[in-house]
N, C-alpha and C. Protein backbone atom coordinates (compact mmCIF):
# COMPACT_ATOMS: atom_id res chain seq x y z
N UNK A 1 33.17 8.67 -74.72
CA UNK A 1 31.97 7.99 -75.20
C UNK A 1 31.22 7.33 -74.05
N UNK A 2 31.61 6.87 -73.31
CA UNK A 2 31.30 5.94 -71.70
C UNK A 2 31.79 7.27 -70.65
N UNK A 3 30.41 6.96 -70.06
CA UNK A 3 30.57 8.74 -69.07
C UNK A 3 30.23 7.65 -67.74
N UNK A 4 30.65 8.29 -66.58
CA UNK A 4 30.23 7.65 -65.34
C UNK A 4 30.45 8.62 -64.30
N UNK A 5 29.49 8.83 -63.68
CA UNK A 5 28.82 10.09 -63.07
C UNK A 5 28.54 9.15 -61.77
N UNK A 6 29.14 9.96 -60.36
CA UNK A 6 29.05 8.96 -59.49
C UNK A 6 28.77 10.33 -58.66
N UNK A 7 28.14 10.42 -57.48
CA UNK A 7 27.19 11.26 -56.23
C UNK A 7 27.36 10.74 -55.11
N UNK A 8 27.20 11.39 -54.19
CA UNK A 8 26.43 11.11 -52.58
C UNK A 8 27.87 11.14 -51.56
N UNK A 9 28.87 11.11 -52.35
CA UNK A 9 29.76 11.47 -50.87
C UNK A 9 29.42 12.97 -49.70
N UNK A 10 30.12 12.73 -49.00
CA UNK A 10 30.18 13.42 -48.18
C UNK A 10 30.55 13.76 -46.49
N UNK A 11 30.51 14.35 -46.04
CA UNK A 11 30.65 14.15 -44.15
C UNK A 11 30.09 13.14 -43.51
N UNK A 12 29.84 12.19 -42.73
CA UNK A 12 28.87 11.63 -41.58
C UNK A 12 29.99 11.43 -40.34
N UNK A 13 28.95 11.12 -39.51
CA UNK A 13 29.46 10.90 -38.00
C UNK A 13 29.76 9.84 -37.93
N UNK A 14 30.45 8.74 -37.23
CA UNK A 14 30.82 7.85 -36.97
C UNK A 14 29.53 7.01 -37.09
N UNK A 15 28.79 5.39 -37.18
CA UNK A 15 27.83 5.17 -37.03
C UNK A 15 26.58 5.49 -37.96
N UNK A 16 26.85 6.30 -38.69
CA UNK A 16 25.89 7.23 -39.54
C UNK A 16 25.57 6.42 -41.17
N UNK A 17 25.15 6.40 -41.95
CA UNK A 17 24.96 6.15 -43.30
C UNK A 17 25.14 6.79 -44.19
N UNK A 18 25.54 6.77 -45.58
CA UNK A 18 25.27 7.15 -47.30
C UNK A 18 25.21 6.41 -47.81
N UNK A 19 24.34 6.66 -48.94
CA UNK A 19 24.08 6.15 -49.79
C UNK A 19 25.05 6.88 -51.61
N UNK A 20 26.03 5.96 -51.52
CA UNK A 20 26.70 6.76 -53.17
C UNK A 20 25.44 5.65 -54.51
N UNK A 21 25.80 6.97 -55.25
CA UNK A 21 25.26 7.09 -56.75
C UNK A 21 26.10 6.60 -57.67
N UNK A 22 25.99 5.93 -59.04
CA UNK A 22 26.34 6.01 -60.16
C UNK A 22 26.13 5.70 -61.71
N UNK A 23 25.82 6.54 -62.26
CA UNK A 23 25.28 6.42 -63.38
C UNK A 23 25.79 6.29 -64.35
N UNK A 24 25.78 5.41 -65.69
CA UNK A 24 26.90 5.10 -66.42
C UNK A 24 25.77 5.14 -67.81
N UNK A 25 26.67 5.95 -68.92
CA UNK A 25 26.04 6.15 -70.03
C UNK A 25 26.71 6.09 -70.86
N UNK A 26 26.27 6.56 -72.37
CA UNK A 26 27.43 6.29 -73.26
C UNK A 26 27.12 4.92 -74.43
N UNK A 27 28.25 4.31 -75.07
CA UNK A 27 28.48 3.30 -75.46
C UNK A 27 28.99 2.42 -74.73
N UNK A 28 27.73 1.72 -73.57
CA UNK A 28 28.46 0.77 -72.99
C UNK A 28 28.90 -0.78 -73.47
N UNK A 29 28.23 -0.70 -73.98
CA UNK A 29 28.53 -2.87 -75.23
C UNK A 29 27.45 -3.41 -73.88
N UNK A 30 28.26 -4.31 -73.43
CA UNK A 30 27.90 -5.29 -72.44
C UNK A 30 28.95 -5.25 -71.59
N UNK A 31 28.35 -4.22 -70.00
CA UNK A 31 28.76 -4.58 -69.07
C UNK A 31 29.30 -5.93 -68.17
N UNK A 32 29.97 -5.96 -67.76
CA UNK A 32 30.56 -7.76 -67.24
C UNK A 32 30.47 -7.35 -65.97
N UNK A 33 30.85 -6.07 -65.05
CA UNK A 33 30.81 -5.98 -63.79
C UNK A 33 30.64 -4.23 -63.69
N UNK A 34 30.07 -4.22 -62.21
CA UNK A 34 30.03 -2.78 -61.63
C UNK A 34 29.93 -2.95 -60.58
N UNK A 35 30.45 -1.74 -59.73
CA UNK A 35 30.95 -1.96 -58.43
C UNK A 35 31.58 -0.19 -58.00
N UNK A 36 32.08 -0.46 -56.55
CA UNK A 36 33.14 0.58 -55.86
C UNK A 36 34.13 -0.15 -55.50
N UNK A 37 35.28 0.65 -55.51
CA UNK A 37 36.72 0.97 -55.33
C UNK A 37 36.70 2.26 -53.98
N UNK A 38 37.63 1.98 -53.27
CA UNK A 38 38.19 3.34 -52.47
C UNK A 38 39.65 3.11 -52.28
N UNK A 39 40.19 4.66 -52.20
CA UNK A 39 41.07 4.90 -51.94
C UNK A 39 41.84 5.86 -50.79
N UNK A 40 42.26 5.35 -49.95
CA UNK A 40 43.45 6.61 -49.07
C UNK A 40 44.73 6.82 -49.50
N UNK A 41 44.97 8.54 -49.27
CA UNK A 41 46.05 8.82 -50.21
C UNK A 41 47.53 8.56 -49.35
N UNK A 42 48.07 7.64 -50.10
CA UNK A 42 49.31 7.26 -49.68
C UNK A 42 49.00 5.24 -49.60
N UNK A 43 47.64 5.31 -49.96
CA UNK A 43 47.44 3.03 -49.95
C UNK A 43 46.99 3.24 -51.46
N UNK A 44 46.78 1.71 -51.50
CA UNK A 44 46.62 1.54 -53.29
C UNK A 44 45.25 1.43 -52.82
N UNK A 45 44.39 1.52 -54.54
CA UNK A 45 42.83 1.37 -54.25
C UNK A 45 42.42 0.07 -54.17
N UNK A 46 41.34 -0.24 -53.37
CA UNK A 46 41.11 -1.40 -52.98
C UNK A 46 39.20 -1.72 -53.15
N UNK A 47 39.35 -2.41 -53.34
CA UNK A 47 37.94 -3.47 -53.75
C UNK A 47 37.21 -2.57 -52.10
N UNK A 48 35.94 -2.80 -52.62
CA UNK A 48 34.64 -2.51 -51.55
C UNK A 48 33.71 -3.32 -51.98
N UNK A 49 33.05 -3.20 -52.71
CA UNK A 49 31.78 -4.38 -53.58
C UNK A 49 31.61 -4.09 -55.07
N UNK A 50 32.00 -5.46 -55.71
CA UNK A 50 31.87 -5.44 -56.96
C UNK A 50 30.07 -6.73 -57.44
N UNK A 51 29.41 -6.01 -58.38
CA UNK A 51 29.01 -7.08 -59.05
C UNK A 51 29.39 -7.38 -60.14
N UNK A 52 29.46 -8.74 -59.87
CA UNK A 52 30.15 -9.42 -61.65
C UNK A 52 29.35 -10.04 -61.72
N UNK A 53 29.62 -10.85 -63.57
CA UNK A 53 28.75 -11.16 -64.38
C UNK A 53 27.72 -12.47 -63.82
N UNK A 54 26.26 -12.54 -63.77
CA UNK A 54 25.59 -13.01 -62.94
C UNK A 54 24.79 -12.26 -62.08
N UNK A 55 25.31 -12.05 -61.24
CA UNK A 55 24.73 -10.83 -60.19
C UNK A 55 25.41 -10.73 -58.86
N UNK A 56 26.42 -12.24 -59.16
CA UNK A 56 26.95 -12.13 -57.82
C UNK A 56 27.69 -10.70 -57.06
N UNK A 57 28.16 -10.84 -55.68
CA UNK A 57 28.91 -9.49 -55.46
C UNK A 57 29.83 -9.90 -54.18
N UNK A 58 30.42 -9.37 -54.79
CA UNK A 58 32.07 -9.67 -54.35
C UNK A 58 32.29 -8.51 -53.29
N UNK A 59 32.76 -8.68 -51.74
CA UNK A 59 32.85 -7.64 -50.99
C UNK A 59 34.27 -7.65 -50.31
N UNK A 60 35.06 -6.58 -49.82
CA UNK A 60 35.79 -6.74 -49.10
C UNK A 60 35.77 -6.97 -47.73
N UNK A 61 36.11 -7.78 -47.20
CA UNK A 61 36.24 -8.64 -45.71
C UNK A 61 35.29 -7.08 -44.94
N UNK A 62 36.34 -6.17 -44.62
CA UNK A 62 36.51 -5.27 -43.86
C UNK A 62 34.94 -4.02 -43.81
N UNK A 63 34.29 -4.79 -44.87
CA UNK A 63 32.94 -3.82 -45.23
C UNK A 63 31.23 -4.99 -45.43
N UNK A 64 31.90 -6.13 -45.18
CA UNK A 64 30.64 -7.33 -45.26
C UNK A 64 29.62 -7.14 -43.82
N UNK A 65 28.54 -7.05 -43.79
CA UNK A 65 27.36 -6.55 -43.03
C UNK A 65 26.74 -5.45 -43.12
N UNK A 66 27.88 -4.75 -43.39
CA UNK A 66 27.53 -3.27 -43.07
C UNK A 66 27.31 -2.47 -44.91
N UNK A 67 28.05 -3.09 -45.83
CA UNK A 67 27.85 -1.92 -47.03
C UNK A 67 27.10 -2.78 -48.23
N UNK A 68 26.19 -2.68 -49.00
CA UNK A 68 25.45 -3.09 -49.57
C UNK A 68 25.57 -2.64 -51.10
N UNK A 69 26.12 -3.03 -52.53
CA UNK A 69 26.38 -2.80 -53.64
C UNK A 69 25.06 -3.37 -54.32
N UNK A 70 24.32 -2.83 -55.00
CA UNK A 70 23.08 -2.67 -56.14
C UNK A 70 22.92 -2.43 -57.38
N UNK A 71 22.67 -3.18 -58.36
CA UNK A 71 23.04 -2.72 -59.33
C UNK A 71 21.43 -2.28 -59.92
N UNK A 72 20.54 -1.38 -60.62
CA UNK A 72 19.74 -0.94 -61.42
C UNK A 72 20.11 -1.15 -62.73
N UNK A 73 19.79 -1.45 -63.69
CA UNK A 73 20.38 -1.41 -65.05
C UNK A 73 21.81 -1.11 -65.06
N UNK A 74 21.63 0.84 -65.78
CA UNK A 74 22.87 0.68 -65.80
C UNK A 74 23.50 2.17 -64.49
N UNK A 75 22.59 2.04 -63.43
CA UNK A 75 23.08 2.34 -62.35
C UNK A 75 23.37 1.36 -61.13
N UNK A 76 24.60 1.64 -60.21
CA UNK A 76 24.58 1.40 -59.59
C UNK A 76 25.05 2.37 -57.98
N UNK A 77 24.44 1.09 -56.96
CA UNK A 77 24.67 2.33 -55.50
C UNK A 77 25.54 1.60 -54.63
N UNK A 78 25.94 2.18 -53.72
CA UNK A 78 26.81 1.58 -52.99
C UNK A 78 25.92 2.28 -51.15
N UNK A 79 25.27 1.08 -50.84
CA UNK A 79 24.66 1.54 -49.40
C UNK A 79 25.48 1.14 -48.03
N UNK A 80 25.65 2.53 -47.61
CA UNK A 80 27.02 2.46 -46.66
C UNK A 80 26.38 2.40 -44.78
N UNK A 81 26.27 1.69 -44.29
CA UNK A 81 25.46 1.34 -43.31
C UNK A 81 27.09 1.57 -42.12
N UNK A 82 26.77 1.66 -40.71
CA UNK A 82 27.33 1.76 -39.43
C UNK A 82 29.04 2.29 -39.77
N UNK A 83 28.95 3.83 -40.40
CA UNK A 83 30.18 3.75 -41.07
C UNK A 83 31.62 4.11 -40.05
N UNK A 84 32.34 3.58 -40.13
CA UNK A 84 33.63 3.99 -39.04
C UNK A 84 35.04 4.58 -39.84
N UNK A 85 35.13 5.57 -38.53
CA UNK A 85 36.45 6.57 -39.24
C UNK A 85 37.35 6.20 -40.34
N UNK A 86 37.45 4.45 -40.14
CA UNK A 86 38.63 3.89 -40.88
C UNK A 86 37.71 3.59 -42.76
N UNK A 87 36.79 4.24 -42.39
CA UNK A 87 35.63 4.18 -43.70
C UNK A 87 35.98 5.39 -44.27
N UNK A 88 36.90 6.51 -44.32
CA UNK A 88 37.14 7.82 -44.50
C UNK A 88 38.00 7.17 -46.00
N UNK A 89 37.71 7.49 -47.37
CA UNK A 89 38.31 7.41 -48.41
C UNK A 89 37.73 8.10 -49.59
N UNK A 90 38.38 8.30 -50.59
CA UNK A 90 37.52 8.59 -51.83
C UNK A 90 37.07 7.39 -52.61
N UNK A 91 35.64 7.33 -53.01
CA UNK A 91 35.05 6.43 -53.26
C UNK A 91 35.20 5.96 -54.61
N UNK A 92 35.46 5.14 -55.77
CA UNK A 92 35.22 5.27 -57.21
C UNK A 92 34.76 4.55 -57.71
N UNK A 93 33.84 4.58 -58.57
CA UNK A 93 32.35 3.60 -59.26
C UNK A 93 33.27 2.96 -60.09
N UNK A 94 32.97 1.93 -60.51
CA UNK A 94 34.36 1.02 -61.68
C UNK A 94 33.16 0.45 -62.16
N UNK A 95 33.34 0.11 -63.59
CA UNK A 95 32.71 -0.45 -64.79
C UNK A 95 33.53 -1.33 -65.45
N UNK A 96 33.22 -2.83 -65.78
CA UNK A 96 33.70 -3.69 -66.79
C UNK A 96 32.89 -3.68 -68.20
N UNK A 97 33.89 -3.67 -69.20
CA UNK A 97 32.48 -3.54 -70.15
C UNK A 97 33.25 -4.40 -71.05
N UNK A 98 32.54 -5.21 -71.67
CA UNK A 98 33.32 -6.67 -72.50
C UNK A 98 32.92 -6.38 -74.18
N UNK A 99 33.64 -6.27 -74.84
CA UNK A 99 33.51 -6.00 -76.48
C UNK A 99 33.25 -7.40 -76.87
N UNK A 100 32.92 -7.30 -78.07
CA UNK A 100 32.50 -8.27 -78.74
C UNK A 100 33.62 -9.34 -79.05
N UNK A 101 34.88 -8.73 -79.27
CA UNK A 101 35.65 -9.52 -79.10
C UNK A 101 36.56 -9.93 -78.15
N UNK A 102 35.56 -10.18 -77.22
CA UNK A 102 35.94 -10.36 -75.62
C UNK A 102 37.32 -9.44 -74.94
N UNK A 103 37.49 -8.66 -75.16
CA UNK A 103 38.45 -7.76 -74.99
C UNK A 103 37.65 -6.68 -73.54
N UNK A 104 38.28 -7.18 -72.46
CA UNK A 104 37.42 -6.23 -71.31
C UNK A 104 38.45 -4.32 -71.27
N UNK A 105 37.16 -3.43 -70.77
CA UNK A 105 38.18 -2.43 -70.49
C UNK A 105 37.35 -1.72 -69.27
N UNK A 106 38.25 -1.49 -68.60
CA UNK A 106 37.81 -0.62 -67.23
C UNK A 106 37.28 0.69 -67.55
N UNK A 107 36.37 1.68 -66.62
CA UNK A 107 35.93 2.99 -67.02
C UNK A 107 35.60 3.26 -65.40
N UNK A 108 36.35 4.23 -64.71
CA UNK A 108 36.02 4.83 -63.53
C UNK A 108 35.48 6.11 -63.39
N UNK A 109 34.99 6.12 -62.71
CA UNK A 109 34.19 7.41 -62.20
C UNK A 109 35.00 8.57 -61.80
N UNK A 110 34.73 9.83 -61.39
CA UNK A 110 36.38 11.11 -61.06
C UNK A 110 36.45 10.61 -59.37
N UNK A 111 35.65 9.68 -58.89
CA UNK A 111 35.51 10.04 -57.49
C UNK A 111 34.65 11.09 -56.15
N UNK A 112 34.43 10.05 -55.54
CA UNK A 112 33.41 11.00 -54.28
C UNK A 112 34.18 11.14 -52.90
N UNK A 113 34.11 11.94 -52.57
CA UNK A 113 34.85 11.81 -51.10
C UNK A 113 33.82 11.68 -49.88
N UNK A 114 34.55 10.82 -48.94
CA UNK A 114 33.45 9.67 -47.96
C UNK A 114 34.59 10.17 -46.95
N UNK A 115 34.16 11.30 -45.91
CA UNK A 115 34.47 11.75 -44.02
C UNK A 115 33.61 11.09 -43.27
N UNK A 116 34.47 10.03 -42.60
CA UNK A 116 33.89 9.70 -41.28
C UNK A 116 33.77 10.07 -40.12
N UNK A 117 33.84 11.28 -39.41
CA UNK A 117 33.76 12.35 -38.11
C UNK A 117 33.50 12.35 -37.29
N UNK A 118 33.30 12.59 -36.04
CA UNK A 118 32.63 13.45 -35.42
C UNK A 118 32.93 14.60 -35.18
C-alpha cells in the first residue's frame, strides 16, 4: 500500500556529487520522519540524514557539511556534495509514518548503490 521509489545512485569520482531521489506514495497517514540510511555489506545500517517531525534534520557526524537531506512533500533528496571513497554504500530512503493511534511503522526503499572511484 506505501510504495517508496528511491533513484540517482551510481559511480562518481572521488570529490564529485549526486543527488539521490525518493518518492513515497500510497497510504501514507502522517509521516513523522524521512530521511537516508546506508549500508556496507558486512556493518549495520547507519543514519546519514533524517528529517523528523518539525523539519529538523538529524545528520551523521561523518557526512555534516558536505550531504544535504530535503524534504518536498512527500519527496525527499539526499544532496551528496565532496563525496569520498569511504562514501561507497547502498543508500536507503526510510519513512516514519504515525497512525492515528500513535503506533509508528518504518517503510524503506529496495536501495541505490553509491561508488566512490576513481
Amino acid at each position: 500500500q506505501v510504495q517508496v521509489a528511491e533513484s540517482g545512485g551510481g559511480l562518481v569520482q572521488p570529490g564529485g556529487s549526486l543527488r539521490l531521489s525518493c518518492a513515497v506514495s500510497g497510504n501514507i497517514d502522517t509521516i513523522y520522519a524521512m530521511g537516508w540510511y546506508r549500508q556496507v555489506t558486512g556493518k549495520q545500517r547507519e543514519l546519514v540524514g533524517l528529517i523528523e517531525d518539525g523539519g529538523r534534520v538529524r545528520y551523521a557526524d561523518s557526512v555534516k557539511g558536505r550531504f544535504t537531506a530535503a524534504r518536498v512533500v512527500n519527496t525527499v533528496y539526499l544532496y551528496m556534495n565532496s563525496l569520498k571513497a569511504e562514501d561507497t554504500a547502498v543508500y536507503y530512503c526510510k519513512i516514519v509514518v504515525v497512525t492515528a493511534d500513535a503506533h509508528e511503522y518504518d517503510y524503506w526503499g529496495q536501495g541505490t548503490q553509491v561508488t566512490v572511484s576513481s
